[in-house]
Protein backbone atom coordinates (compact mmCIF):
# COMPACT_ATOMS: atom_id res chain seq x y z
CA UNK A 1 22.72 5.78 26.88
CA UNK A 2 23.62 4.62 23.57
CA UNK A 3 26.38 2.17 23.83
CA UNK A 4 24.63 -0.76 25.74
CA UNK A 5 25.56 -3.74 23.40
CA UNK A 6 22.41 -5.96 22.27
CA UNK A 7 21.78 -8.10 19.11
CA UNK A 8 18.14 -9.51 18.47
CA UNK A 9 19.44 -10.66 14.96
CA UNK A 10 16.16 -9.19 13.43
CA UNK A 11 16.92 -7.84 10.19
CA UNK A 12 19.07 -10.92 10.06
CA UNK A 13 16.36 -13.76 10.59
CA UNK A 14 14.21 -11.54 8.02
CA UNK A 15 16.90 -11.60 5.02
CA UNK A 16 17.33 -15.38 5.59
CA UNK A 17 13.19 -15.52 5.38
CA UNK A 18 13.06 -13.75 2.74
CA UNK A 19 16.02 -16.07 0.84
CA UNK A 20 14.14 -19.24 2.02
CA UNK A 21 11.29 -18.02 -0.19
CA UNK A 22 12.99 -19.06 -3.23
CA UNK A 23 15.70 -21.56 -2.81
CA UNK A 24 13.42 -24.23 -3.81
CA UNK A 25 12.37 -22.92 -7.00
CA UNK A 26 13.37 -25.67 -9.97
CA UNK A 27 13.34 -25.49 -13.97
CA UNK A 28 12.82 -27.86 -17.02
CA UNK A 29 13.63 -28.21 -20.30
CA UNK A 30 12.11 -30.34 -22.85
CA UNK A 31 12.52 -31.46 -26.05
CA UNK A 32 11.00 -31.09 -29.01
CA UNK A 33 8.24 -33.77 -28.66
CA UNK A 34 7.37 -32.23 -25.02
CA UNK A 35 9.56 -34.80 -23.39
CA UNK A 36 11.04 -34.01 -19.60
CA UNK A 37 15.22 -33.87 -20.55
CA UNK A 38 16.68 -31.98 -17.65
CA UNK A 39 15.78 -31.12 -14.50
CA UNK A 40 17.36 -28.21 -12.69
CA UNK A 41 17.41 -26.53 -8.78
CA UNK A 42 17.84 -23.05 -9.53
CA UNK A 43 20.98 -21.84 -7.49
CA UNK A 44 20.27 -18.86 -5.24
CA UNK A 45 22.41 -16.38 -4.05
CA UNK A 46 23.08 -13.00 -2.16
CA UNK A 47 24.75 -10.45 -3.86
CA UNK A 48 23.91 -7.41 -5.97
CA UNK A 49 22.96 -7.60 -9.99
CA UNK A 50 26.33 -6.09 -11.18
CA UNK A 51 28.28 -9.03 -10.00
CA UNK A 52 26.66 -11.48 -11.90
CA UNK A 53 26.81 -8.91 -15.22
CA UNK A 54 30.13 -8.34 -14.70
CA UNK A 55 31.21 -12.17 -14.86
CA UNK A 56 28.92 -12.84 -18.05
CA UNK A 57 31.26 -9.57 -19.68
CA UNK A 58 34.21 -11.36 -18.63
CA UNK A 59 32.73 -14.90 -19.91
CA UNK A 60 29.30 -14.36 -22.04
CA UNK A 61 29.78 -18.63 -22.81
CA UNK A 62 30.58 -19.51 -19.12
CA UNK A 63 33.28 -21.69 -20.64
CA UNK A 64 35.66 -21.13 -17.63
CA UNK A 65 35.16 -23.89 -14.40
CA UNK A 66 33.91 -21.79 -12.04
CA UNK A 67 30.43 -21.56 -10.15
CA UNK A 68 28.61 -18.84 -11.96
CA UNK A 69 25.74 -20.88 -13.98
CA UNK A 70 22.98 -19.68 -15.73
CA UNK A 71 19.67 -19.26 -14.85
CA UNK A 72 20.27 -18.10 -11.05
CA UNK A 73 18.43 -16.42 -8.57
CA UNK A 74 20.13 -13.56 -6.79
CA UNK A 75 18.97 -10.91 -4.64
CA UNK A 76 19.90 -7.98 -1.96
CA UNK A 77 18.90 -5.21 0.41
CA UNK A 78 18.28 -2.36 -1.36
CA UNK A 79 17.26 -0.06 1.50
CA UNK A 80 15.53 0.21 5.02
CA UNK A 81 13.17 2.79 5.90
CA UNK A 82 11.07 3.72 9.05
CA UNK A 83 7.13 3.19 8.63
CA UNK A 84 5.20 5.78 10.73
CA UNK A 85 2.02 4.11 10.23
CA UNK A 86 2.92 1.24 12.53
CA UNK A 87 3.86 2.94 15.30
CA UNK A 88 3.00 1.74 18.65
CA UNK A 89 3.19 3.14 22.03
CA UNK A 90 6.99 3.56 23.02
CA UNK A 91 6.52 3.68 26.80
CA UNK A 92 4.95 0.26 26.74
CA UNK A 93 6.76 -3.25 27.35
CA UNK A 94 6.88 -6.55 26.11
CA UNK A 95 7.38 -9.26 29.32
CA UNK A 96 7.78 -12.81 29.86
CA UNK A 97 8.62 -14.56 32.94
CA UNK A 98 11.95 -16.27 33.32
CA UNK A 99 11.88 -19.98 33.92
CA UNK A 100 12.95 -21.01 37.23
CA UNK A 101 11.94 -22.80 40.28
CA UNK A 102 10.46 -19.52 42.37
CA UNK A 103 9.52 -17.24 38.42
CA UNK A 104 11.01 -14.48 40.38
CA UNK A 105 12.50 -13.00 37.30
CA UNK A 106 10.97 -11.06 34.57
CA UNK A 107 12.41 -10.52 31.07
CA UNK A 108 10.63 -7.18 29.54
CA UNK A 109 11.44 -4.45 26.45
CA UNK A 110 9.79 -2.02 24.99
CA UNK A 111 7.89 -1.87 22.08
CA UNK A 112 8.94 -2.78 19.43
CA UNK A 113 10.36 -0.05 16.37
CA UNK A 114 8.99 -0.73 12.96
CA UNK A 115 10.79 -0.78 9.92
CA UNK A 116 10.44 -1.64 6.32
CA UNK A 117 13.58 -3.67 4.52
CA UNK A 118 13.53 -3.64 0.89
CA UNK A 119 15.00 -6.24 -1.50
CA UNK A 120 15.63 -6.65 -5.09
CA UNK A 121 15.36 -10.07 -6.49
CA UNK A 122 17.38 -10.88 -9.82
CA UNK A 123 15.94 -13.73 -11.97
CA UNK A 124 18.31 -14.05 -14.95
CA UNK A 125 18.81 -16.52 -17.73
CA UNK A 126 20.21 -17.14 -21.41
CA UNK A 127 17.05 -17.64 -22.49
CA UNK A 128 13.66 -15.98 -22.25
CA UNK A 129 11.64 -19.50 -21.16
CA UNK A 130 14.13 -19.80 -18.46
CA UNK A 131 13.75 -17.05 -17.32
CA UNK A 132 9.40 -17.04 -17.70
CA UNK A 133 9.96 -20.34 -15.94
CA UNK A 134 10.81 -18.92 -12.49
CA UNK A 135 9.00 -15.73 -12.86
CA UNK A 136 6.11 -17.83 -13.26
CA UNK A 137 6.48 -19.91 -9.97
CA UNK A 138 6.89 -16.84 -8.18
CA UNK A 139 4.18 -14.38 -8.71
CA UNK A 140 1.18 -16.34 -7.69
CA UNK A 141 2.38 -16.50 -4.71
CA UNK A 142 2.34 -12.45 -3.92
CA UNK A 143 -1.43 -10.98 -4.08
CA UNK A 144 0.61 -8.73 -3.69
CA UNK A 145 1.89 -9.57 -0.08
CA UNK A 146 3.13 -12.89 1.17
CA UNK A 147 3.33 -13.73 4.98
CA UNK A 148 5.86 -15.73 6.53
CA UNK A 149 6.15 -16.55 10.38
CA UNK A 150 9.09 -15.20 12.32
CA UNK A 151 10.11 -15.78 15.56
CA UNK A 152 11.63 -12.08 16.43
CA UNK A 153 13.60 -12.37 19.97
CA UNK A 154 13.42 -15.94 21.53
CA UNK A 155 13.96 -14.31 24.94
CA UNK A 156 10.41 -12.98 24.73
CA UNK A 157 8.84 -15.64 23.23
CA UNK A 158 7.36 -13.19 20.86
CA UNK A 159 5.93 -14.49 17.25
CA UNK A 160 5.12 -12.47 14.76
CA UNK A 161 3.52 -12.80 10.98
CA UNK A 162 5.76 -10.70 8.53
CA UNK A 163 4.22 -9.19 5.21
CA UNK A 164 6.51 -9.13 2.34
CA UNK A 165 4.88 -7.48 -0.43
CA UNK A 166 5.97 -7.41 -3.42
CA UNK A 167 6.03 -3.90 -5.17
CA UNK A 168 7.21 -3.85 -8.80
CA UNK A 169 8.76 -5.95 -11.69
CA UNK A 170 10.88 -4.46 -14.38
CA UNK A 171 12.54 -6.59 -17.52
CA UNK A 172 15.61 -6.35 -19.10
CA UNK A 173 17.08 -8.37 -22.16
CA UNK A 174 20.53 -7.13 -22.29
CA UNK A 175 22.81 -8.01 -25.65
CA UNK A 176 26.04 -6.86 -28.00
CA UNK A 177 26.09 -7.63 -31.52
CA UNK A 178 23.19 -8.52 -33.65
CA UNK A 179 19.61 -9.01 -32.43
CA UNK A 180 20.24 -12.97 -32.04
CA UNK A 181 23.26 -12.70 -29.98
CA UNK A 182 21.20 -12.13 -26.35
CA UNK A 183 24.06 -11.71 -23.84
CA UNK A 184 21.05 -11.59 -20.75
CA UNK A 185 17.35 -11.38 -19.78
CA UNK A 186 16.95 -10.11 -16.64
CA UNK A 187 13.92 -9.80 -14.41
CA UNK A 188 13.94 -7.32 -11.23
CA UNK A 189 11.26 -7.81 -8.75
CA UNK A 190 10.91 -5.12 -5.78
CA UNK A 191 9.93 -6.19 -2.40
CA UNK A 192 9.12 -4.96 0.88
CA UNK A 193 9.42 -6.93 4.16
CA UNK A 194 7.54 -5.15 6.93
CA UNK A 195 8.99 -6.27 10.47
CA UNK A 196 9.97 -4.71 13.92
CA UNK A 197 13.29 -4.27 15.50
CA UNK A 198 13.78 -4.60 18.92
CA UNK A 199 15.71 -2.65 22.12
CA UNK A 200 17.52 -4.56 24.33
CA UNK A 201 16.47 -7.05 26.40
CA UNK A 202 16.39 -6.29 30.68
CA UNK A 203 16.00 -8.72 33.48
CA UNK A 204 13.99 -7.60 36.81
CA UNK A 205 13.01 -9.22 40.00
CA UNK A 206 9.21 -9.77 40.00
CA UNK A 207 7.39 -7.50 42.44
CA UNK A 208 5.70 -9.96 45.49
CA UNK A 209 4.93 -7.09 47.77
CA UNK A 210 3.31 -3.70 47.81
CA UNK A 211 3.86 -1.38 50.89
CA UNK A 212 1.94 2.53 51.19
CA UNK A 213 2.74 4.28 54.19
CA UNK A 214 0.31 7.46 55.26
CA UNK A 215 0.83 10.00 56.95
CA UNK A 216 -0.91 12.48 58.62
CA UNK A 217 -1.19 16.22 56.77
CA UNK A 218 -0.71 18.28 59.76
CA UNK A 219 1.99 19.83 60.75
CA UNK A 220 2.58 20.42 56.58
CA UNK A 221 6.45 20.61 57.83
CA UNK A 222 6.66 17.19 59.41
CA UNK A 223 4.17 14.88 58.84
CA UNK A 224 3.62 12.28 61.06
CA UNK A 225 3.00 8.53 59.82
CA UNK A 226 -0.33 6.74 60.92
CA UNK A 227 -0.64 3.40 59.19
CA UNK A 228 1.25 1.00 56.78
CA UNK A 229 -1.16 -0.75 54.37
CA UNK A 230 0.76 -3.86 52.52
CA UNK A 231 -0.35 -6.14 50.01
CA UNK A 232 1.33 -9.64 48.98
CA UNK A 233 -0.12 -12.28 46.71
CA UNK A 234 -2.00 -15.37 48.12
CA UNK A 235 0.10 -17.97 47.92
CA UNK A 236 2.93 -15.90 48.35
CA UNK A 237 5.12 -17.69 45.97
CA UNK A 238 2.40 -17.94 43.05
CA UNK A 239 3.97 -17.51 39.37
CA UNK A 240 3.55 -14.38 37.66
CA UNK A 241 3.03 -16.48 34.68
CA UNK A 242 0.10 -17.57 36.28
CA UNK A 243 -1.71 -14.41 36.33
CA UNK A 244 -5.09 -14.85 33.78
CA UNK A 245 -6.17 -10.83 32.90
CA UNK A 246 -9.94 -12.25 32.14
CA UNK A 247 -9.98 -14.91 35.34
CA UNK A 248 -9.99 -13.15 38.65
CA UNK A 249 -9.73 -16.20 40.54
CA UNK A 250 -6.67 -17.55 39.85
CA UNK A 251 -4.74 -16.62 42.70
CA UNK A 252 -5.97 -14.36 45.92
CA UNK A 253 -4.00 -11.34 47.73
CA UNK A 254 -3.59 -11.03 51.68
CA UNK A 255 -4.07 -7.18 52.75
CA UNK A 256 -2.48 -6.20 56.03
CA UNK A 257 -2.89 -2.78 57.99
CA UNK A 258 -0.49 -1.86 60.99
CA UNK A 259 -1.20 1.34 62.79
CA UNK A 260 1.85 3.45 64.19
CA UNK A 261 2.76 6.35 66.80
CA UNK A 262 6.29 6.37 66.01
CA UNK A 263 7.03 9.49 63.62
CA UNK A 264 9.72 7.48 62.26
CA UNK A 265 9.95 6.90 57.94
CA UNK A 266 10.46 3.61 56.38
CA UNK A 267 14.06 3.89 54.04
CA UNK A 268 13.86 2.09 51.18
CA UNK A 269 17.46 1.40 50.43
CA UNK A 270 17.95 -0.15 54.18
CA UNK A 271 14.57 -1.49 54.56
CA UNK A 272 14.27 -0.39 57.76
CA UNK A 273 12.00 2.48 59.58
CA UNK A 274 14.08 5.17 60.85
């Protein structure tokens, strides 16, 4: 059962969410009369804290030509856990009906599984208004969740609001030599993004008809069939996407009965009665 190849690109469209968050963030610096000098776009970046710390050991002046600046932004998945108290009902499906000229396909899954991705963001600078700088234009925003719109498997059409909460902050102000030699200041802010990741998608013919054959119950060892009772929408070729749960109206059904005295069985695999 496991092997069937699917990709939803969930926990991918929720890391490049998440990113989005902050790659507009920008920083100042004045002068000593209050005066506007520089203007700055904070770069942003994926990768884990130890990178960055281990190219300011190699380079604490970032004299070399290379890309590494200071401040940055950089952040990472730091874990994925299931949440219980999200559940849903497993056995139930997700559908949406194909577009086409008849809508005689359906597109369903099942419910949705719900997981919690966790990320650490790393603010770090030279200096410690840098570094207040962004911290500052970021934790308004979390009270202590912030939700951003996803859309989770186009197939489905399915939209969904995703919390990302933001759990923790811890500082840092790492240095070597004397006590006005700062090497780094480093803020760590925990997050949690709760989403949903999805099975794979199937692909079904929409059902138009409904047959029920009875039978009689004597003899118990070989019933005998009395009457086929069938049921088709009215118009026959109406849209499933038409159907309206809270408008009864929107489409009719035609109910036939046929009566029989043949003892024979309808097959469903050759559609025939036999």
């Amino acid at each position: 059962m496991i092997g069937q190849y699917f990709y939803n690109e969930s926990t991918r469209n929720v890391v490049v969410a998440f990113g989005t968050l902050f790659n507009q963030i920008q920083l100042t610096k004045k002068d000593a009369s209050g005066n506007v000098t520089q203007t700055m776009k904070v770069p942003l970046a994926y990768g884990p804290k130890q990178k960055w710390l281990a190219r300011l050991t190699e380079d604490p002046n970032l004299s070399k030509k290379v890309a590494v600046t200071l401040p940055r932004i950089g952040f990472e998945i730091s874990g994925l856990s299931y949440d219980a108290t999200r559940k849903q009902n497993k056995v139930m499906k997700v559908k949406k009906v194909l577009d086409g000229a008849d809508n005689s396909q359906l597109k369903s899954g099942f419910m949705p599984v719900p997981y919690n991705l966790n990320f650490e963001l790393y603010v770090m600078a030279k200096n410690s208004d840098d570094a207040l700088q962004i911290v500052e234009q970021i934790l308004p925003y979390f009270q202590p969740e912030y939700t951003v719109t996803l859309r989770e498997v186009p197939e489905l059409d399915i939209i969904r609001d995703v919390p990302i909460v933001l759990n923790s902050i811890s500082y840092e102000d790492d240095y070597e030599g004397d006590f006005t030699s700062r090497r780094s200041i480093i803020y760590t802010l925990s997050f949690t993004a709760k989403y949903y990741l999805y099975g794979p998608i199937t692909s079904t013919n929409v059902i138009r008809t409904v047959q029920v054959d009875q039978y009689a119950n004597t003899p118990v060892n070989a019933p005998t069939r009395e009457q086929r009772y069938t049921v088709t929408p009215d118009p026959v070729n109406v849209s499933a996407a038409a159907f309206d749960p809270d408008d009864e109206d929107n489409f009719g059904f035609n109910e036939t009965t046929s009566f029989f005295e043949d003892a024979k069985n309808y097959n469903p695999v050759t559609d025939q009665d036999e």
